[in-house]
C-alpha atoms as a PDB file:
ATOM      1  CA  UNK A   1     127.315 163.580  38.200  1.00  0.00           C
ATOM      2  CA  UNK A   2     124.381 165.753  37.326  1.00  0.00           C
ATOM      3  CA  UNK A   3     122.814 165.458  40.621  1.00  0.00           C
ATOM      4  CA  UNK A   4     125.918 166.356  42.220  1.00  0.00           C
ATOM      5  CA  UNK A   5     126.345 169.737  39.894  1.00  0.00           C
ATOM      6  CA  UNK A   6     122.456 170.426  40.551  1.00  0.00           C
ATOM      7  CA  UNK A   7     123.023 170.272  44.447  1.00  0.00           C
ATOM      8  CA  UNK A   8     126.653 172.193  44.516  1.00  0.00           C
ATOM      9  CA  UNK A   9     124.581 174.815  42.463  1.00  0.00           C
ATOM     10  CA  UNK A  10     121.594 174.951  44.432  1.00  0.00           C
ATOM     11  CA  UNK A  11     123.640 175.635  47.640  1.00  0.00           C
ATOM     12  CA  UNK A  12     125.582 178.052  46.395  1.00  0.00           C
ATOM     13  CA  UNK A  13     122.489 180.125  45.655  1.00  0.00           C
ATOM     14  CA  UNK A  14     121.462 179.325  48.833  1.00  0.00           C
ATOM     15  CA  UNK A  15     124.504 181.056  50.296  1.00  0.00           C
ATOM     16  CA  UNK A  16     124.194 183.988  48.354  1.00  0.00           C
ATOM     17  CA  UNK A  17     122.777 187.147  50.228  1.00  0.00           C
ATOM     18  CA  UNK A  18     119.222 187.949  49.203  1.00  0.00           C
ATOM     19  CA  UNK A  19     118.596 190.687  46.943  1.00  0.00           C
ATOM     20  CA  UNK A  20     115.110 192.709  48.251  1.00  0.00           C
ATOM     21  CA  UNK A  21     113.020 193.257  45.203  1.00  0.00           C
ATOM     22  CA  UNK A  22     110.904 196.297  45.504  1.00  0.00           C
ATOM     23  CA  UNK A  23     107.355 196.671  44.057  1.00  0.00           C
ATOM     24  CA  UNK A  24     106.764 199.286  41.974  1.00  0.00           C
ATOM     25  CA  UNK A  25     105.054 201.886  44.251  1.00  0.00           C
ATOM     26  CA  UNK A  26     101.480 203.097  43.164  1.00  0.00           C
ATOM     27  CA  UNK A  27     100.544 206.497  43.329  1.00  0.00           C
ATOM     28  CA  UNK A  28      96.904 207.612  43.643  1.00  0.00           C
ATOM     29  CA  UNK A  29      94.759 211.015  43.747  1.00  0.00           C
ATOM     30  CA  UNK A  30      92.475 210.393  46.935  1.00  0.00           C
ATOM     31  CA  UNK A  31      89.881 212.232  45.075  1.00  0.00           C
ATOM     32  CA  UNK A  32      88.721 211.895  41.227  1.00  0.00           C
ATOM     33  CA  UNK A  33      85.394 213.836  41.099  1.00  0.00           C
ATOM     34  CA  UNK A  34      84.375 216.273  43.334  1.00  0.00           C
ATOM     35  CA  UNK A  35      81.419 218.897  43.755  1.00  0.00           C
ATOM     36  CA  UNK A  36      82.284 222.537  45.083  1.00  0.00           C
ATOM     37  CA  UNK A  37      79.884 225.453  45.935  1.00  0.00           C
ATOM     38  CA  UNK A  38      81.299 228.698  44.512  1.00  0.00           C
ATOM     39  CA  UNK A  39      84.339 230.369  46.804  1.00  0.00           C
ATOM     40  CA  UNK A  40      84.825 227.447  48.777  1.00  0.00           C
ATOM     41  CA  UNK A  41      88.123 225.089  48.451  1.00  0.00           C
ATOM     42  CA  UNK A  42      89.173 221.153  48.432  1.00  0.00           C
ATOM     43  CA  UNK A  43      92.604 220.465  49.046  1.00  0.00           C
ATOM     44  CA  UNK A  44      93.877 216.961  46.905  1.00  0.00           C
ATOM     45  CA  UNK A  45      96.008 215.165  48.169  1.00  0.00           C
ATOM     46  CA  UNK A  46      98.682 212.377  46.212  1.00  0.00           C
ATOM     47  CA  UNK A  47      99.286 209.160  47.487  1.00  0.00           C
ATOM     48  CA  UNK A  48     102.499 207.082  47.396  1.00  0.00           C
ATOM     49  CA  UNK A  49     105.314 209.338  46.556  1.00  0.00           C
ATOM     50  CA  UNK A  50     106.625 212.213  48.225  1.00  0.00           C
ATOM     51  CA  UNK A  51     108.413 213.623  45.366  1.00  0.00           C
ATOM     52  CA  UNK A  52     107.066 217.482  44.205  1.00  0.00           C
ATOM     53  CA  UNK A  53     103.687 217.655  41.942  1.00  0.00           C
ATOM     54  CA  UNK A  54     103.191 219.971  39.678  1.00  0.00           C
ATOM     55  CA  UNK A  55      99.367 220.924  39.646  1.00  0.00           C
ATOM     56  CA  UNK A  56      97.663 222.550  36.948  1.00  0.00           C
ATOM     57  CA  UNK A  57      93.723 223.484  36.219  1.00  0.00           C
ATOM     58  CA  UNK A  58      92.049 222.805  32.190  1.00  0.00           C
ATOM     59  CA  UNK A  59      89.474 225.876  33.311  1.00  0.00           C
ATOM     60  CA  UNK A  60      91.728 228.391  35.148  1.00  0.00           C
ATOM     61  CA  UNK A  61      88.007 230.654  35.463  1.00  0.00           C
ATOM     62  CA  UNK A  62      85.957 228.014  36.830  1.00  0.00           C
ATOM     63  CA  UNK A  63      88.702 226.211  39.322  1.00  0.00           C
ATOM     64  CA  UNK A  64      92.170 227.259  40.068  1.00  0.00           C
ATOM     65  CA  UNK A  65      94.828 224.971  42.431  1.00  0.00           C
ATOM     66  CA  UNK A  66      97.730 225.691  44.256  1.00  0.00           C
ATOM     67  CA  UNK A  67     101.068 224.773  44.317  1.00  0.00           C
ATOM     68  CA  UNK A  68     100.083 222.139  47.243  1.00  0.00           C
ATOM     69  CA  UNK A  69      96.693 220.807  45.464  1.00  0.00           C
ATOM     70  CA  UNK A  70      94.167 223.472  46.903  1.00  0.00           C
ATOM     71  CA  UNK A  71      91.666 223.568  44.302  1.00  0.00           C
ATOM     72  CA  UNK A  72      89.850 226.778  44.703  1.00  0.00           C
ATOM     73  CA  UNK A  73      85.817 227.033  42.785  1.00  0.00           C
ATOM     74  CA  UNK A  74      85.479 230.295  41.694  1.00  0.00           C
ATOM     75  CA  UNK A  75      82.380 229.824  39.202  1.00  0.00           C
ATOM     76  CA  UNK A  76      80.146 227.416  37.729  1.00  0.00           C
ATOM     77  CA  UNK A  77      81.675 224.813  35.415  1.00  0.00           C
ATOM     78  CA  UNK A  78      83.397 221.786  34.763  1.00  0.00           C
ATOM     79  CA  UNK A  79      87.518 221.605  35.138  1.00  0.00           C
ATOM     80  CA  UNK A  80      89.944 218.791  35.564  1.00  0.00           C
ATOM     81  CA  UNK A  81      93.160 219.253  37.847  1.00  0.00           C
ATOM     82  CA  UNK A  82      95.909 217.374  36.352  1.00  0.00           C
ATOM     83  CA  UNK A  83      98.420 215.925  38.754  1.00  0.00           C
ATOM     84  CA  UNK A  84     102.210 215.304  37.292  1.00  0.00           C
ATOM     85  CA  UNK A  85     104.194 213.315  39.646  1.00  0.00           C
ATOM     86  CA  UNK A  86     106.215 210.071  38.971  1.00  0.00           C
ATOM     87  CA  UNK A  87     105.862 210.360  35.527  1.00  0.00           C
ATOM     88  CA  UNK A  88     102.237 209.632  36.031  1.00  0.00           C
ATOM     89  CA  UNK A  89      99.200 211.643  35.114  1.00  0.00           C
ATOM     90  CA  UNK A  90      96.581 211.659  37.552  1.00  0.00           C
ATOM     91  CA  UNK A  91      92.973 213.653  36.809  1.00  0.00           C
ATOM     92  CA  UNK A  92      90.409 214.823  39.762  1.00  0.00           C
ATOM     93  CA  UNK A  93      87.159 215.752  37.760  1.00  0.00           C
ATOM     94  CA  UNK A  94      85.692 219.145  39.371  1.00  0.00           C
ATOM     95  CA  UNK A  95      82.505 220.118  39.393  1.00  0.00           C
ATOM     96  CA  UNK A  96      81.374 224.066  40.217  1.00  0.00           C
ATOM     97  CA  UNK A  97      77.814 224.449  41.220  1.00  0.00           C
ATOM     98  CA  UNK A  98      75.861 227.335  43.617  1.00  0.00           C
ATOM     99  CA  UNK A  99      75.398 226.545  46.731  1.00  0.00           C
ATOM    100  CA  UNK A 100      71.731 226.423  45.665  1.00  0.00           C
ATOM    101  CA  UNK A 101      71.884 223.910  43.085  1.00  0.00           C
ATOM    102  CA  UNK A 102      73.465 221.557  45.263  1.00  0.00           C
ATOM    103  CA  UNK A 103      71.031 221.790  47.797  1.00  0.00           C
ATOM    104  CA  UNK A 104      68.106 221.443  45.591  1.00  0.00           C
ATOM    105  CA  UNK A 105      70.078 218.063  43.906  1.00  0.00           C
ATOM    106  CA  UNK A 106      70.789 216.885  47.570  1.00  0.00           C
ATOM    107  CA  UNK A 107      66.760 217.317  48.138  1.00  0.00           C
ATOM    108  CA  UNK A 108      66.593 215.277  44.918  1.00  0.00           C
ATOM    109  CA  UNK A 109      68.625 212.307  46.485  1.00  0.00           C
ATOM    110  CA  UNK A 110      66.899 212.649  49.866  1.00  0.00           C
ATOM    111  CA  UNK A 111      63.395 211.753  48.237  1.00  0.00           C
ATOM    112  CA  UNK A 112      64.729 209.086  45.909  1.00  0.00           C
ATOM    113  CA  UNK A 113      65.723 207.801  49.300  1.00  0.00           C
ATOM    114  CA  UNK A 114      63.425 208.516  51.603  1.00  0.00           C
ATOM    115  CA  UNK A 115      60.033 208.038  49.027  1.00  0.00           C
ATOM    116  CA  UNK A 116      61.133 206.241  46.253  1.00  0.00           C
ATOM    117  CA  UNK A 117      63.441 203.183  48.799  1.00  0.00           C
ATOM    118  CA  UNK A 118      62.184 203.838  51.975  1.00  0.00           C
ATOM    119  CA  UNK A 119      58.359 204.597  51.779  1.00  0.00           C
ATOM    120  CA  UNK A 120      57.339 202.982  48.832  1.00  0.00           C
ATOM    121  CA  UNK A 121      59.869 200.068  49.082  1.00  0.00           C
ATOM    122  CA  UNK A 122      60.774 198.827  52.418  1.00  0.00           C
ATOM    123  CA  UNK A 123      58.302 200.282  54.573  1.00  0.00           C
ATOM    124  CA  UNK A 124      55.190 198.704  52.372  1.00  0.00           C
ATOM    125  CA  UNK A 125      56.892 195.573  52.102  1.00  0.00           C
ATOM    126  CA  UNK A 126      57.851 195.016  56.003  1.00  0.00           C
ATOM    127  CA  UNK A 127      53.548 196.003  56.741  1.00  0.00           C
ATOM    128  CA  UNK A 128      52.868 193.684  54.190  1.00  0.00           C
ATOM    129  CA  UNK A 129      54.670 190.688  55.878  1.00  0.00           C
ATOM    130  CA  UNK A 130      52.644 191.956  59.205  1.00  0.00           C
ATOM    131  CA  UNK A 131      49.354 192.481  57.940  1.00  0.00           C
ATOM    132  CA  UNK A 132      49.116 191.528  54.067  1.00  0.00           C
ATOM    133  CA  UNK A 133      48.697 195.357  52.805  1.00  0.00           C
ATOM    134  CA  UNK A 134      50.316 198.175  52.156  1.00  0.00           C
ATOM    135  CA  UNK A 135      50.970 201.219  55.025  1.00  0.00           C
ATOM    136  CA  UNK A 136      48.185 202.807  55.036  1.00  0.00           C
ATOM    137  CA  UNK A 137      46.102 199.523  55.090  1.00  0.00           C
ATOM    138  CA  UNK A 138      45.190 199.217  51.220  1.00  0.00           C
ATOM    139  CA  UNK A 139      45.465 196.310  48.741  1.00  0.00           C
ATOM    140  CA  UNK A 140      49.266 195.795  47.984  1.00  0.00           C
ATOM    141  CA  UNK A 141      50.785 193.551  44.849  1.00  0.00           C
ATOM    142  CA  UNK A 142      53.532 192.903  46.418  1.00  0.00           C
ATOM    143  CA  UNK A 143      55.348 191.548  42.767  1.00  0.00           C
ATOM    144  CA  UNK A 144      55.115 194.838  41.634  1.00  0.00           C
ATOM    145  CA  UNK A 145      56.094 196.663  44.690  1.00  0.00           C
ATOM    146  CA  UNK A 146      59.364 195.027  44.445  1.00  0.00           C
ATOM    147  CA  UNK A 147      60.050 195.418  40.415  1.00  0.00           C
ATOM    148  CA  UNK A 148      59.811 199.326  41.010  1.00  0.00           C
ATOM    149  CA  UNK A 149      62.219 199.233  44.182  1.00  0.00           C
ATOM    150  CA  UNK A 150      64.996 196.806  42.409  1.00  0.00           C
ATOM    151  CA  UNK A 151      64.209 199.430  39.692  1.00  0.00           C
ATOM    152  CA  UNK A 152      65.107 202.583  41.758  1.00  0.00           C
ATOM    153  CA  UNK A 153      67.740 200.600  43.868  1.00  0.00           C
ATOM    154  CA  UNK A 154      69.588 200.813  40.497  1.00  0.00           C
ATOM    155  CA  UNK A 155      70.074 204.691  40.918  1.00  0.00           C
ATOM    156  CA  UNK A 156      72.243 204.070  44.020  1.00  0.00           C
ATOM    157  CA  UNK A 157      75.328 204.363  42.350  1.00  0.00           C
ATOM    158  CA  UNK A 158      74.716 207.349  40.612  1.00  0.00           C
ATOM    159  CA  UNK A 159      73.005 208.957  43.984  1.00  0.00           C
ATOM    160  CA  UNK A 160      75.919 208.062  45.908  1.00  0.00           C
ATOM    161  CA  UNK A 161      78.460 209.192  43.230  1.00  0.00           C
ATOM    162  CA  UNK A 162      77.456 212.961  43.614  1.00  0.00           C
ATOM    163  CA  UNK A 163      76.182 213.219  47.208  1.00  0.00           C
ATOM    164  CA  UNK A 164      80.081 211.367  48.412  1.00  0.00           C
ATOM    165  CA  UNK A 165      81.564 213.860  45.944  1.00  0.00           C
ATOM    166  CA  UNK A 166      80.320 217.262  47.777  1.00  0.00           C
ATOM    167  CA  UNK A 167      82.465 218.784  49.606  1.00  0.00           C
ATOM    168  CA  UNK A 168      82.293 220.978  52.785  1.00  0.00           C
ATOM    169  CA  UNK A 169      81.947 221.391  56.397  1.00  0.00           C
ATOM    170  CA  UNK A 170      77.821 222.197  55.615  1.00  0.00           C
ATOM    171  CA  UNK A 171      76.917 219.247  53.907  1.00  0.00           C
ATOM    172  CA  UNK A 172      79.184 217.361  56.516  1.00  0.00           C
ATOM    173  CA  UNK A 173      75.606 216.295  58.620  1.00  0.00           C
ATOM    174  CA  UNK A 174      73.572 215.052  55.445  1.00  0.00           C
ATOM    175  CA  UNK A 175      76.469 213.031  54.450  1.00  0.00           C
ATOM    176  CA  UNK A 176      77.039 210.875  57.837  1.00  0.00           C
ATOM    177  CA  UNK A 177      73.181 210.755  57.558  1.00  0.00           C
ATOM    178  CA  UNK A 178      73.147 209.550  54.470  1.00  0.00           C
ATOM    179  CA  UNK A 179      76.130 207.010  54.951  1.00  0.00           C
ATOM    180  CA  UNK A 180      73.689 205.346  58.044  1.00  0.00           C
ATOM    181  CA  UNK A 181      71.078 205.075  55.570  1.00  0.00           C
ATOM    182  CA  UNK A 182      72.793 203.524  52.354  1.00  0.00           C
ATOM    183  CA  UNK A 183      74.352 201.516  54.453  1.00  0.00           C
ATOM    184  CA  UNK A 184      70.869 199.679  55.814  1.00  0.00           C
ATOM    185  CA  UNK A 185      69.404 200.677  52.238  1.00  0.00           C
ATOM    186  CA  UNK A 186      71.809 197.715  51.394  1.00  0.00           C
ATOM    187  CA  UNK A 187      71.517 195.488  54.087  1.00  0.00           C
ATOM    188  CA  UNK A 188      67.849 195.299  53.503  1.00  0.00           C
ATOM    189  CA  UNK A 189      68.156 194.763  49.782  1.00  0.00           C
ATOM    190  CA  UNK A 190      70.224 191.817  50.679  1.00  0.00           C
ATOM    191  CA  UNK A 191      68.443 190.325  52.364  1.00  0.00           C
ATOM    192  CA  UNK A 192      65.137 190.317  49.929  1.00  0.00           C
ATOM    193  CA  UNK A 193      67.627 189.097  47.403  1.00  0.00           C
ATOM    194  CA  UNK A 194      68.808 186.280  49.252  1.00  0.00           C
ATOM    195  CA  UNK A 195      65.328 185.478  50.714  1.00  0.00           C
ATOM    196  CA  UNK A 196      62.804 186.158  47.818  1.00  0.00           C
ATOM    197  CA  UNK A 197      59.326 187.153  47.703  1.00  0.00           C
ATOM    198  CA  UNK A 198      58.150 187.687  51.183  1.00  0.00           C
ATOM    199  CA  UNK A 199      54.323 186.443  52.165  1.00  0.00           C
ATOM    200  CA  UNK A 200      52.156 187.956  54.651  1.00  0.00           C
ATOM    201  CA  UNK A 201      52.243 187.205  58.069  1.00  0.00           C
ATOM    202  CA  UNK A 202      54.823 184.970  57.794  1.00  0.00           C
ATOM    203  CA  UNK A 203      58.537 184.854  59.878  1.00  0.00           C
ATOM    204  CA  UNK A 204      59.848 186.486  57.204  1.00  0.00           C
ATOM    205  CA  UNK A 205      63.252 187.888  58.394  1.00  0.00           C
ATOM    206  CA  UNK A 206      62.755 191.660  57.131  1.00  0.00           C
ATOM    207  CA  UNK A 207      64.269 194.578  60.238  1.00  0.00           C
ATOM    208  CA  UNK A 208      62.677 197.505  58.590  1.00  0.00           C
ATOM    209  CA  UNK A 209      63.055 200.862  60.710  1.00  0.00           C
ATOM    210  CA  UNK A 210      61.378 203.876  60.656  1.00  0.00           C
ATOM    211  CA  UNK A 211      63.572 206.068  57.961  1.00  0.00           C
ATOM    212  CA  UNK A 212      63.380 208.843  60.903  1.00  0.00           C
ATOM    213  CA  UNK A 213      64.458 206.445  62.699  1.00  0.00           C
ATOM    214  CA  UNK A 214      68.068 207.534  60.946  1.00  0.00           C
ATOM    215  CA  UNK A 215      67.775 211.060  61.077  1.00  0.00           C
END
């Protein structure tokens, strides 16, 4: 008799029209730190919802935003723009800086990069596995070599942090630049990871390019 009851019941949920069940929709800030040279302008943007957000600035002096999200840097600072929308609060972390300054920091990246990865890292390393020394031909330990570039390769994050966080159409070329190069800056890493200590002149898997190479 129980069987019976547990079949009638299941088909009559079976009959029953489904009911959709909708996730709760997420809405996201496509930006939550950004760097802006003084007079220029970033517009955020909300994802998710296209109900009205009210926009507001902590530091009216250093950063002021628009009705639609336009933040606007007028001088040097720290602000947040606060997002209301959905009952949510969402925060974009502005940063003011010169046009200068960010140039100069920029520089900073491009010879942790190009020195610090590049020469000093990869480009010793793949001469090593050709000719057992360094790139200009000298003595190289290569143990050490590669304890100071898994040391440095630890200040990718922060590198990439501020350099994707710049905005503006003329740091546009250093970016895609730099996007080629993190990306191989990576793929290189990987691969002494996941193949270990190289030895010299060996067929040790290692496709090293010139860092111009990218420019």
């Amino acid at each position: 008799m129980k069987k019976k009851f547990l079949c009638v019941a299941l088909s009559a949920m079976m009959l029953l029209p489904a009911v959709p069940i909708h996730a709760k929709q997420n809405t996201t800030i496509n930006k939550t730190f950004i760097t802006l040279p003084k007079k220029n302008s970033y517009t955020l943007k909300i994802k998710g919802t296209k109900k009205k957000v009210k926009w507001s600035s902590s530091k009216k002096k250093v950063v002021a935003v628009t009705k639609s999200g336009k933040v606007i840097a007028k001088k040097s600072g720290t602000a947040y723009i606060t997002a209301k929308v959905n009952g949510q609060t969402l925060k974009c972390e502005v940063s003011v800086r010169s046009h200068k300054s960010i140039t100069n920091k920029l520089w900073d990246a491009y010879d942790w990069q190009c020195e610090d990865i590049w020469n000093n890292g990869y480009c010793d390393i793949y001469h090593y596995i050709e000719d057992g020394t360094d790139s200009c031909g000298n003595k190289l330990n290569i143990d050490k070599t590669i304890s100071d570039l898994n040391k440095n390769y630890k200040k990718r994050n922060s590198w990439n942090k501020f350099v994707y966080s710049v905005q503006g159409k003329h740091y546009s070329k250093f970016k895609k630049t730099w996007e080629k190069l993190d990306a191989e800056t990576v793929r290189l890493k990987n691969i002494l990871d996941k193949n270990g200590t190289p030895t010299p002149k060996s067929n040790y898997y290692f496709p090293y390019q010139k860092y111009s190479n990218y420019i």
